[in-house]
C-alpha atoms as a PDB file:
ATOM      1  CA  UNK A   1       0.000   0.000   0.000  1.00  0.00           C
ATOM      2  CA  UNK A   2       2.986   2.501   0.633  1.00  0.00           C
ATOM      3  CA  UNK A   3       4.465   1.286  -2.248  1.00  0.00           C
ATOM      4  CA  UNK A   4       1.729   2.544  -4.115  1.00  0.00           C
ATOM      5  CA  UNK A   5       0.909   5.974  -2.199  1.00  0.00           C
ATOM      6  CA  UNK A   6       4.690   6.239  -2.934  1.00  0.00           C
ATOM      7  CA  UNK A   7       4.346   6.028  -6.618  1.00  0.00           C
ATOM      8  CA  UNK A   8       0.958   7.827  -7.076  1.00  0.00           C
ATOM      9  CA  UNK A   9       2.805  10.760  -5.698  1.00  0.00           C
ATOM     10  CA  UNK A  10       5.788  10.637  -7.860  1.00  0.00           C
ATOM     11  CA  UNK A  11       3.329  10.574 -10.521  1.00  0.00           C
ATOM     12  CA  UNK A  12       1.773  13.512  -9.538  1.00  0.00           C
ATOM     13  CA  UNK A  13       5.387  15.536  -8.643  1.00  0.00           C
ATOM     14  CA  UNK A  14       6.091  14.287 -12.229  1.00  0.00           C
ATOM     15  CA  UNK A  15       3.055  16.095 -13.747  1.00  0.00           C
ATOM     16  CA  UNK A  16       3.591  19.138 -12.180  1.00  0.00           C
ATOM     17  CA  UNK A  17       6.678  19.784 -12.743  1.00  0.00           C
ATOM     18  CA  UNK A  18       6.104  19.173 -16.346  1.00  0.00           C
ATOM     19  CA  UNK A  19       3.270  21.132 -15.989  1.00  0.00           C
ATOM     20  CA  UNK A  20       5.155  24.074 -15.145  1.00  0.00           C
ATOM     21  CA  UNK A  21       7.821  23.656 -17.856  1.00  0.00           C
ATOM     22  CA  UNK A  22       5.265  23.961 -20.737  1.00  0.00           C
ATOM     23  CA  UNK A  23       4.152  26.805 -18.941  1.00  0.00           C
ATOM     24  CA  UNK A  24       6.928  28.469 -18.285  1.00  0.00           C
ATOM     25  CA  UNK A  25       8.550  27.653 -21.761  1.00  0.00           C
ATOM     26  CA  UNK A  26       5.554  29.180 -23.240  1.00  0.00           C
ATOM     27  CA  UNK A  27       6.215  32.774 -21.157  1.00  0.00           C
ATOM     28  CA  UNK A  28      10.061  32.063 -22.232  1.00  0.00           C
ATOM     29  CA  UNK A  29       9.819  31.562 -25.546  1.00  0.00           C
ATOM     30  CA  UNK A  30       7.753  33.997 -27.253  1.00  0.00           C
ATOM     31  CA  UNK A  31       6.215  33.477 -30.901  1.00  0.00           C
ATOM     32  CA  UNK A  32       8.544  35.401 -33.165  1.00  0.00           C
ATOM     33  CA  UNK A  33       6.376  35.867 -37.067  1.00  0.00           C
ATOM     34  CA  UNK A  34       8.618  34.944 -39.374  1.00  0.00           C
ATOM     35  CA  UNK A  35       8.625  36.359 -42.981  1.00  0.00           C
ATOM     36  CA  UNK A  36       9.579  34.742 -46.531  1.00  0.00           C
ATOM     37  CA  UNK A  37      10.816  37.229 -49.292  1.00  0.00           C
ATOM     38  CA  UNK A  38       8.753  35.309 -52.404  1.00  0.00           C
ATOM     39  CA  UNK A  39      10.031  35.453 -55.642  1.00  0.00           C
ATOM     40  CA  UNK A  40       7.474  36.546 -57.423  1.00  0.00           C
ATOM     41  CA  UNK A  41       6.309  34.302 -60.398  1.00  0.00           C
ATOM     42  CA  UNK A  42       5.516  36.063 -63.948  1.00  0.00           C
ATOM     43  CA  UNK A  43       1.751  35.401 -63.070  1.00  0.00           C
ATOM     44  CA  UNK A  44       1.845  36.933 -59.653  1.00  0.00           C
ATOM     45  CA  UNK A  45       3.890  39.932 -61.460  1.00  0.00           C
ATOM     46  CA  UNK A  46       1.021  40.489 -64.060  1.00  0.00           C
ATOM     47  CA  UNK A  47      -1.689  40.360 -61.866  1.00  0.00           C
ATOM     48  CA  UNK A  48      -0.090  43.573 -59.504  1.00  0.00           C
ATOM     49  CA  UNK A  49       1.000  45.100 -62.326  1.00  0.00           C
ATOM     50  CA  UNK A  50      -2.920  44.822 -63.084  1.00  0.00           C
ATOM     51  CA  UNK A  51      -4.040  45.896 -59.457  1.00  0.00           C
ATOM     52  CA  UNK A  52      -1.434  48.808 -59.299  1.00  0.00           C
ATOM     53  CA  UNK A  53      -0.372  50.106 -62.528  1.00  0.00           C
ATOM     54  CA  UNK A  54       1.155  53.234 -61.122  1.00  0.00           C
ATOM     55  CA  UNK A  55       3.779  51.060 -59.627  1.00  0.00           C
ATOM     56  CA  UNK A  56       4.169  48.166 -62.145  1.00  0.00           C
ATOM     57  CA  UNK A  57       7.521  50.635 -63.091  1.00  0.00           C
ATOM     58  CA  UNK A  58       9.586  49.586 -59.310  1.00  0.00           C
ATOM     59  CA  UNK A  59       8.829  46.286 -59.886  1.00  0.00           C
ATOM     60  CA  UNK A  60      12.841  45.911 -59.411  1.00  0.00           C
ATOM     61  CA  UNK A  61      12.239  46.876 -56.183  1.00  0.00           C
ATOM     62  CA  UNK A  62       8.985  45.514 -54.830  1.00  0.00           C
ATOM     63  CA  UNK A  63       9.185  43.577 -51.687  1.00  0.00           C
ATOM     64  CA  UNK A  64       6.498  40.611 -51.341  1.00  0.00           C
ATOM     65  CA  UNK A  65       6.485  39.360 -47.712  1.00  0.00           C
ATOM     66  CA  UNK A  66       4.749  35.919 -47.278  1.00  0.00           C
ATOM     67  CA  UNK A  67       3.065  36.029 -43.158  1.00  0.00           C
ATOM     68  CA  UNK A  68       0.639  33.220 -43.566  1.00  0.00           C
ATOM     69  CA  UNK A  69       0.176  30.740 -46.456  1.00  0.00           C
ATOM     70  CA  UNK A  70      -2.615  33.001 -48.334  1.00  0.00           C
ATOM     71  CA  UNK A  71      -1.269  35.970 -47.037  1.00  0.00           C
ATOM     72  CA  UNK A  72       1.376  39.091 -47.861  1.00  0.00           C
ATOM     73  CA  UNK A  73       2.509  42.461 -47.467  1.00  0.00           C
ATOM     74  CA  UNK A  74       3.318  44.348 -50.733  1.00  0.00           C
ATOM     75  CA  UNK A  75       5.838  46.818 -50.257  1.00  0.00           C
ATOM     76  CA  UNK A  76       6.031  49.474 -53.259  1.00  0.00           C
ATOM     77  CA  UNK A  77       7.932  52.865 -52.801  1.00  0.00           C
ATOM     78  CA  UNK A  78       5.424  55.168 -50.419  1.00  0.00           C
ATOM     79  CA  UNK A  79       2.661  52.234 -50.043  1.00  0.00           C
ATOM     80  CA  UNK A  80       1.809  49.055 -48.246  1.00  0.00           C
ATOM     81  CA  UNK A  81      -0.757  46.828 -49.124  1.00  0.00           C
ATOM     82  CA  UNK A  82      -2.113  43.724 -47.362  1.00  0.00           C
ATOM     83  CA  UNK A  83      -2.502  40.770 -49.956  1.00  0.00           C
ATOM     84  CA  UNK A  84      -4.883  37.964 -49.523  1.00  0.00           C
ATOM     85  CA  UNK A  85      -4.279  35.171 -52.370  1.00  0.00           C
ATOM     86  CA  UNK A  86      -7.078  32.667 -53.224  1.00  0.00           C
ATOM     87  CA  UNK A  87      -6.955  30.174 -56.177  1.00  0.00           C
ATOM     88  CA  UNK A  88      -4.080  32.034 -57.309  1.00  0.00           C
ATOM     89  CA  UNK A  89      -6.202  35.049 -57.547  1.00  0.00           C
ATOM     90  CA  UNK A  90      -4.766  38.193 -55.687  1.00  0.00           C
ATOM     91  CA  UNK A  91      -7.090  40.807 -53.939  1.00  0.00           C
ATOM     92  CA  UNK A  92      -6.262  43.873 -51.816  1.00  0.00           C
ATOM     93  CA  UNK A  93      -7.006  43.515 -47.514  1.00  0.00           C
ATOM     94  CA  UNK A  94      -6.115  46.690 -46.434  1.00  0.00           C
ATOM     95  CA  UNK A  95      -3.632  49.222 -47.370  1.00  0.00           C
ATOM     96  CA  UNK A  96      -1.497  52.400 -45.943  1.00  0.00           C
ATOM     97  CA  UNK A  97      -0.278  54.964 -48.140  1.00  0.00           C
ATOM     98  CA  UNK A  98       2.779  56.931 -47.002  1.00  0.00           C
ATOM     99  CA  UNK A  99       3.229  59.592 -50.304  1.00  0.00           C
ATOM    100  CA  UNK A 100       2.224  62.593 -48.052  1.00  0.00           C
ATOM    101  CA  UNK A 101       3.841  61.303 -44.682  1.00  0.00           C
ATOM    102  CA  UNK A 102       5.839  63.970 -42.479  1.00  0.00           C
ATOM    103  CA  UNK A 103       8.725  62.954 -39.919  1.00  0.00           C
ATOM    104  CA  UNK A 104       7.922  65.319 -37.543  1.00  0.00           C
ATOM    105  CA  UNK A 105      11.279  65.576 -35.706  1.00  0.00           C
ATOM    106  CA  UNK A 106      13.474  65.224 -39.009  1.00  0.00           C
ATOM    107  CA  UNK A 107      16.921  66.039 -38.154  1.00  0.00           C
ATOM    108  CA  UNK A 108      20.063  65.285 -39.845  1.00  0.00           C
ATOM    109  CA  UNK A 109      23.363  64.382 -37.633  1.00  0.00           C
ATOM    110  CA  UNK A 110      26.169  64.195 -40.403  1.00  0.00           C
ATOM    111  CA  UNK A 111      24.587  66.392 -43.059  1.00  0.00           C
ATOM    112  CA  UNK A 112      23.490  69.279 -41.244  1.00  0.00           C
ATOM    113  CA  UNK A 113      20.909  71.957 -42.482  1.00  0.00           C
ATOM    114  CA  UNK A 114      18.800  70.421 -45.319  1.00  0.00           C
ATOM    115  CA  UNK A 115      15.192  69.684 -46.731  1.00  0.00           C
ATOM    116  CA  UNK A 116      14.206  66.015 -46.458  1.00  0.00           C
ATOM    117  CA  UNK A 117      14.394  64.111 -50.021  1.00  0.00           C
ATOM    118  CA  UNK A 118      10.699  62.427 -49.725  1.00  0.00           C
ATOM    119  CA  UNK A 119       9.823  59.360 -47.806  1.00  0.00           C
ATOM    120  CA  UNK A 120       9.550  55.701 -48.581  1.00  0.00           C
ATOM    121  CA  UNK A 121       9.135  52.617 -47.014  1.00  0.00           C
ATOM    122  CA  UNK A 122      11.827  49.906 -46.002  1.00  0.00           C
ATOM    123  CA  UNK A 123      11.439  46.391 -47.762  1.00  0.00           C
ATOM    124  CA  UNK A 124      10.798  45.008 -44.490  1.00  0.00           C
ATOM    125  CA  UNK A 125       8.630  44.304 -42.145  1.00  0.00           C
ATOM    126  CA  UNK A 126       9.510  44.542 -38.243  1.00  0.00           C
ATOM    127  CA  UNK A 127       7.504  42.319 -35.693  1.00  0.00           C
ATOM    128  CA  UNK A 128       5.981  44.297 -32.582  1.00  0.00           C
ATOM    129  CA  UNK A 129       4.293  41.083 -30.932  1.00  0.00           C
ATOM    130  CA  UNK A 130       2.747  38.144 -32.167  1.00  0.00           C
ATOM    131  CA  UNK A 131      -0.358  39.732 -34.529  1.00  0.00           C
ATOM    132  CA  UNK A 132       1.002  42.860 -34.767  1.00  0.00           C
ATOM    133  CA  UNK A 133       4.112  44.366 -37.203  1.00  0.00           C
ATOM    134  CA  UNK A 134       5.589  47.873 -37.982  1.00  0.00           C
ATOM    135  CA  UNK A 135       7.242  49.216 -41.221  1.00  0.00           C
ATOM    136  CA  UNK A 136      10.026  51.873 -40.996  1.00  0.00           C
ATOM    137  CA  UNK A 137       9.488  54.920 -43.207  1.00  0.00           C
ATOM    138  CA  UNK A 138      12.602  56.215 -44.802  1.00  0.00           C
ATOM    139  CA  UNK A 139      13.516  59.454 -45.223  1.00  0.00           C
ATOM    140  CA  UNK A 140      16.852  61.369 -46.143  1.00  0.00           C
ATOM    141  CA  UNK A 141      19.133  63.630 -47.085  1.00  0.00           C
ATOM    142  CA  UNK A 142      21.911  63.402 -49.583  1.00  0.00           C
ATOM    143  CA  UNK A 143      24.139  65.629 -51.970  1.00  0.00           C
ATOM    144  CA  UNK A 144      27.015  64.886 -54.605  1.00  0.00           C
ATOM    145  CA  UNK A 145      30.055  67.399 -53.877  1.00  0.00           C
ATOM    146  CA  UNK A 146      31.220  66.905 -57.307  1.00  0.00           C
ATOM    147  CA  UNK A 147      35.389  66.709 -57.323  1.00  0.00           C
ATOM    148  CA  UNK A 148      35.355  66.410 -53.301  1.00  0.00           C
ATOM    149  CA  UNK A 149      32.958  63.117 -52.903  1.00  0.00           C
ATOM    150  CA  UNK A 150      29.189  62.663 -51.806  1.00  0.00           C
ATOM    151  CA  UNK A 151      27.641  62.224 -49.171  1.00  0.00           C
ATOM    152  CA  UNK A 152      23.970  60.865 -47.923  1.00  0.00           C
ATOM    153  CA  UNK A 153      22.143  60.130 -45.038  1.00  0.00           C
ATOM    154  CA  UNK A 154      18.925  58.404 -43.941  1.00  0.00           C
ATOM    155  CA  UNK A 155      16.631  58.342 -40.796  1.00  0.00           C
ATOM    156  CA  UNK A 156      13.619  56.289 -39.894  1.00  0.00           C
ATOM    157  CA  UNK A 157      10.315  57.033 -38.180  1.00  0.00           C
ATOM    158  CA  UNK A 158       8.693  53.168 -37.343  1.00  0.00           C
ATOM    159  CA  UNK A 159       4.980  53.276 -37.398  1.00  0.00           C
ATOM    160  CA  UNK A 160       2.411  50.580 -36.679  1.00  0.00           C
ATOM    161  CA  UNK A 161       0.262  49.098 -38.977  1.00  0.00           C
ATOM    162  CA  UNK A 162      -3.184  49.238 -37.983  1.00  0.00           C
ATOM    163  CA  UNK A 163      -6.808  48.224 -39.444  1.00  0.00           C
ATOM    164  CA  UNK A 164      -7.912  49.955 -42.210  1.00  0.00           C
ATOM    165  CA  UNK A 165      -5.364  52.091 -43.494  1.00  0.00           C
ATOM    166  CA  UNK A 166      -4.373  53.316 -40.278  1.00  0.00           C
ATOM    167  CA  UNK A 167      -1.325  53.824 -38.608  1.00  0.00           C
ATOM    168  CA  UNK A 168       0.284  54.390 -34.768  1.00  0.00           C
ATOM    169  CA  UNK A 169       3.706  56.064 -34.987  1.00  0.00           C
ATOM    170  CA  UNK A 170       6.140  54.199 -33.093  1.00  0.00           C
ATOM    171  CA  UNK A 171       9.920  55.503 -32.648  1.00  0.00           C
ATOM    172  CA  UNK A 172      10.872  58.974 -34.436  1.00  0.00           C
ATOM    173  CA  UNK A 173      13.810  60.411 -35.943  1.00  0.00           C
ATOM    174  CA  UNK A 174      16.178  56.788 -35.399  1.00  0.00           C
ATOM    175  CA  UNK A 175      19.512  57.215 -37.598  1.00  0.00           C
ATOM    176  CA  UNK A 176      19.694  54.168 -40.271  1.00  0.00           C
ATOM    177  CA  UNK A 177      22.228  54.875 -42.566  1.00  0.00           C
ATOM    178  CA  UNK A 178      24.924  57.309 -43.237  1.00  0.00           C
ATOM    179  CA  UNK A 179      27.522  57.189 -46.462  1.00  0.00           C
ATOM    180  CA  UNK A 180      30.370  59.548 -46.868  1.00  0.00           C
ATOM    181  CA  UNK A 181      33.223  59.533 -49.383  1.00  0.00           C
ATOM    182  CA  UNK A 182      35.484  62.145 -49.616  1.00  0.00           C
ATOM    183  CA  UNK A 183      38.388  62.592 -52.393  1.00  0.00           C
ATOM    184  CA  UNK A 184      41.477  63.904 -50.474  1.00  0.00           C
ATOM    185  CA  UNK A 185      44.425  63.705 -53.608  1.00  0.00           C
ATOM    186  CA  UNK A 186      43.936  67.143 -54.211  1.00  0.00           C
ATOM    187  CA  UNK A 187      47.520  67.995 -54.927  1.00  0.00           C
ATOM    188  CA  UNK A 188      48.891  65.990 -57.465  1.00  0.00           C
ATOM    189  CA  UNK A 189      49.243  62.916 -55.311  1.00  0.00           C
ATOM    190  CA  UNK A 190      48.208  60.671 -58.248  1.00  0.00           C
ATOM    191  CA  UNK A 191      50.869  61.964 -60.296  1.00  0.00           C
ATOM    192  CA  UNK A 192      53.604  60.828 -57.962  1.00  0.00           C
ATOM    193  CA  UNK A 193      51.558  57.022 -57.031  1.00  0.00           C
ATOM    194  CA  UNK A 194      49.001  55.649 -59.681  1.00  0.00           C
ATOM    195  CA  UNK A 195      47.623  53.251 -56.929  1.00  0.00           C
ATOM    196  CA  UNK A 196      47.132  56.069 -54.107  1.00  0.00           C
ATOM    197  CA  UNK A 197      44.280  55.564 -52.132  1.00  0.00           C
ATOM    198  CA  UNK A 198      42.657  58.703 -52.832  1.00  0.00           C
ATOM    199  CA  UNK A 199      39.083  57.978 -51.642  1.00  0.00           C
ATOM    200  CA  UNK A 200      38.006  57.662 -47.657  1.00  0.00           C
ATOM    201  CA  UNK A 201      34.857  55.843 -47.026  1.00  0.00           C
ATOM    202  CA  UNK A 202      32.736  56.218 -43.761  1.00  0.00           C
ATOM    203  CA  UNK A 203      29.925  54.741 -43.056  1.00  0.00           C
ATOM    204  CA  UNK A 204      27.007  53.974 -40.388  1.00  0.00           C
ATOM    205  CA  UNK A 205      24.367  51.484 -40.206  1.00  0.00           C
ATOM    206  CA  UNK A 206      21.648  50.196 -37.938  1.00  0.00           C
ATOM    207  CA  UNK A 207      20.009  46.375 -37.736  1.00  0.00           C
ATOM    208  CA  UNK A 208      16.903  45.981 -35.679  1.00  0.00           C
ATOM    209  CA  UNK A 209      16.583  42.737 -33.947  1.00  0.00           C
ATOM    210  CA  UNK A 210      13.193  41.276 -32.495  1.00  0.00           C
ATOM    211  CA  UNK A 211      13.864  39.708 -29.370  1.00  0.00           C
ATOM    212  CA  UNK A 212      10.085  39.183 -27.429  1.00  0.00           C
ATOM    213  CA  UNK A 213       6.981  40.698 -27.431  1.00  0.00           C
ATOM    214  CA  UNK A 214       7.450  45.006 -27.550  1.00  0.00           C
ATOM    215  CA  UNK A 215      10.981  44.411 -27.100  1.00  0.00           C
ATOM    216  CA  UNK A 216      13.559  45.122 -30.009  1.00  0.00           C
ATOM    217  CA  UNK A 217      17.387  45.305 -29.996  1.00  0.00           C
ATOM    218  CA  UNK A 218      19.260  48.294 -32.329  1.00  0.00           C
ATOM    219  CA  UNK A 219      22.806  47.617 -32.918  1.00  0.00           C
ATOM    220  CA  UNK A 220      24.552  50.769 -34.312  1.00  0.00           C
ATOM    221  CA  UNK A 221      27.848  50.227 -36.376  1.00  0.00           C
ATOM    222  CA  UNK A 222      29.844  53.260 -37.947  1.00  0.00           C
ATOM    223  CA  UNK A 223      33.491  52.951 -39.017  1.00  0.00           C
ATOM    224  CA  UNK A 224      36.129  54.730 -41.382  1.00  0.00           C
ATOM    225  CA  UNK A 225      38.445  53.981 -43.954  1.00  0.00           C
ATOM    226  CA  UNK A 226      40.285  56.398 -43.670  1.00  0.00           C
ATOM    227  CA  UNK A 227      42.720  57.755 -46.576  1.00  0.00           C
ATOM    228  CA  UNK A 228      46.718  58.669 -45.804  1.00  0.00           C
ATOM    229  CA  UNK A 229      46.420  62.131 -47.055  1.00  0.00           C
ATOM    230  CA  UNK A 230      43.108  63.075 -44.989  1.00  0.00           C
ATOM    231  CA  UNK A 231      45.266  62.570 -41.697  1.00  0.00           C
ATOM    232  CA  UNK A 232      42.219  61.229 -40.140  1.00  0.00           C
ATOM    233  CA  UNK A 233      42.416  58.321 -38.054  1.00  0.00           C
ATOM    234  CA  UNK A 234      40.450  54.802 -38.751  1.00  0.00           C
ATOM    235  CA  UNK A 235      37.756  53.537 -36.792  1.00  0.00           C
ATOM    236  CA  UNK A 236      35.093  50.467 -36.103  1.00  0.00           C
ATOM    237  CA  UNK A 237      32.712  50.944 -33.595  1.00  0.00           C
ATOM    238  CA  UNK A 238      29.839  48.928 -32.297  1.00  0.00           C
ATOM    239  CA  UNK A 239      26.861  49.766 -29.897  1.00  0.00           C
ATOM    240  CA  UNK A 240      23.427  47.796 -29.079  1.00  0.00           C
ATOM    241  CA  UNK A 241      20.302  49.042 -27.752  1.00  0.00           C
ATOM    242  CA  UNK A 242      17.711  47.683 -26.117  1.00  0.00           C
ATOM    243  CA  UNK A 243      14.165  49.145 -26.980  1.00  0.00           C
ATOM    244  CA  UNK A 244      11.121  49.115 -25.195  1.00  0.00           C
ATOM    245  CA  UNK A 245       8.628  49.842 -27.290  1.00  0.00           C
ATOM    246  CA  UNK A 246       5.951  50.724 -24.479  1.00  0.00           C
ATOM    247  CA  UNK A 247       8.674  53.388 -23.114  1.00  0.00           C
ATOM    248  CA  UNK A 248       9.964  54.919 -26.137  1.00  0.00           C
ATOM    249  CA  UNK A 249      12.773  56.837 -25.585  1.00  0.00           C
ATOM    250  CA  UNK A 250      15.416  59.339 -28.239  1.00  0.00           C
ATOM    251  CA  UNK A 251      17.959  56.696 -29.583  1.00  0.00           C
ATOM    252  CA  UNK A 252      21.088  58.809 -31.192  1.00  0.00           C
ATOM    253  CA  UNK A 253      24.250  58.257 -31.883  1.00  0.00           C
ATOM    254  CA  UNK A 254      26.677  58.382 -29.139  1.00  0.00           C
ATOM    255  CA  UNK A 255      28.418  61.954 -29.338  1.00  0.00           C
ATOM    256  CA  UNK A 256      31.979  60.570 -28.939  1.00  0.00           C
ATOM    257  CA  UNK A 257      31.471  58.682 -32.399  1.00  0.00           C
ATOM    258  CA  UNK A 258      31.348  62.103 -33.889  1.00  0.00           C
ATOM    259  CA  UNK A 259      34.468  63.242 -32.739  1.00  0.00           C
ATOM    260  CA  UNK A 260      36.496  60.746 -34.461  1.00  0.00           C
END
């Protein structure tokens, strides 16, 4: 009779405890969405040419993002479009147009003083839990110094997609990319070395990384290659971020990156 008490008991113990393990590895491991660039078919091509003429000329740069097995999100330039595919037909769920979007707190950190180029959106889409996603809107500022180099530079507001064309604006103003390159033989160095390495690249660039529900990770990179005649030093520098999308707070670059 002990015998068996003994054993109902470690029976039980053994539910519980896995029990618990389910239900803690369901708090511990959150459902990440995961997306599948498609490569769109001739068919599927014709048919949103059909549904959006007006874009049928970036089809070179059209993202199609597979969520669900009859589902996508068509990213064209300024718009968004939520794409529900049934017996190979395509039809249109919702949509957000971002043509007349305004950053609000646009400001350049390499570039200066400047008018924003126009906005579009990023070919991709950025989980915020598990039913809900953001895009990042792009917008920039850029200019081609002629003989001395160009430079350009890009910031992102991320907003989330909501029902029926609307949208809830995220994070503001987050640097995403920065390109500089500068020509520093300016004084016949070529003449003396062929091979001189005229040209100095810098750039900076920013990854977003889901890691659980309303949480994201930014890691910032911005280095140099730097040119012998521009007596500026080289540099690779690395930062992450950890986001809270309920508390947003101003993510910049740190200010003694700038002073390399």
């Amino acid at each position: 009779m002990f015998s068996l008490f003994k054993k109902l008991k470690m029976n039980k113990l053994i539910l519980m405890i896995l029990f618990l393990s389910l239900s803690f590895g369901a708090v511990a491991k959150p459902y990440v969405m995961e997306f599948y660039q498609e490569d769109l078919t001739e068919s599927k091509k014709k048919q949103l040419c059909k549904m959006f003429p007006d874009d049928c000329i970036n089809e070179n740069v059209w993202a199609f993002k597979k969520v669900k097995d009859d589902q996508y999100y068509f990213i064209s330039q300024e718009k968004v479009y939520l794409i529900r595919e049934k017996n190979h037909k395509l039809s249109i769920e919702d949509h957000w147009d971002f043509l007349n979007y305004e950053p609000k707190k646009s400001k350049s950190i390499w570039f200066g003083d400047g008018k924003v180029m126009g906005v579009s959106v990023k070919n991709a889409l950025y989980p915020i839990d598990g039913q809900n996603l953001a895009v990042a809107i792009d917008y920039g500022w850029g200019e081609n110094r002629q003989s001395k180099g160009l430079i350009t530079e890009s910031n992102v507001d991320f907003v989330k997609l909501e029902k029926n064309g609307q949208y809830q604006v995220l994070l503001e103003n987050i640097p995403f990319y920065y390109y500089s390159m500068t020509w520093h033989c300016l004084n016949g160095e070529l003449d003396l070395d062929p091979n001189a390495k005229c040209i100095e690249n810098e750039e900076f660039n920013l990854s977003v990384t889901y890691m659980k529900p309303k949480k994201w990770q930014m890691i910032m990179k911005y280095e140099r290659e730097a040119s012998p005649f521009s007596k500026h030093p080289e540099f690779h520098v690395q930062k992450s971020v950890d986001v809270n999308l309920d508390f947003p707070r101003e993510i910049t670059v740190p200010n003694e990156w700038l002073k390399y």
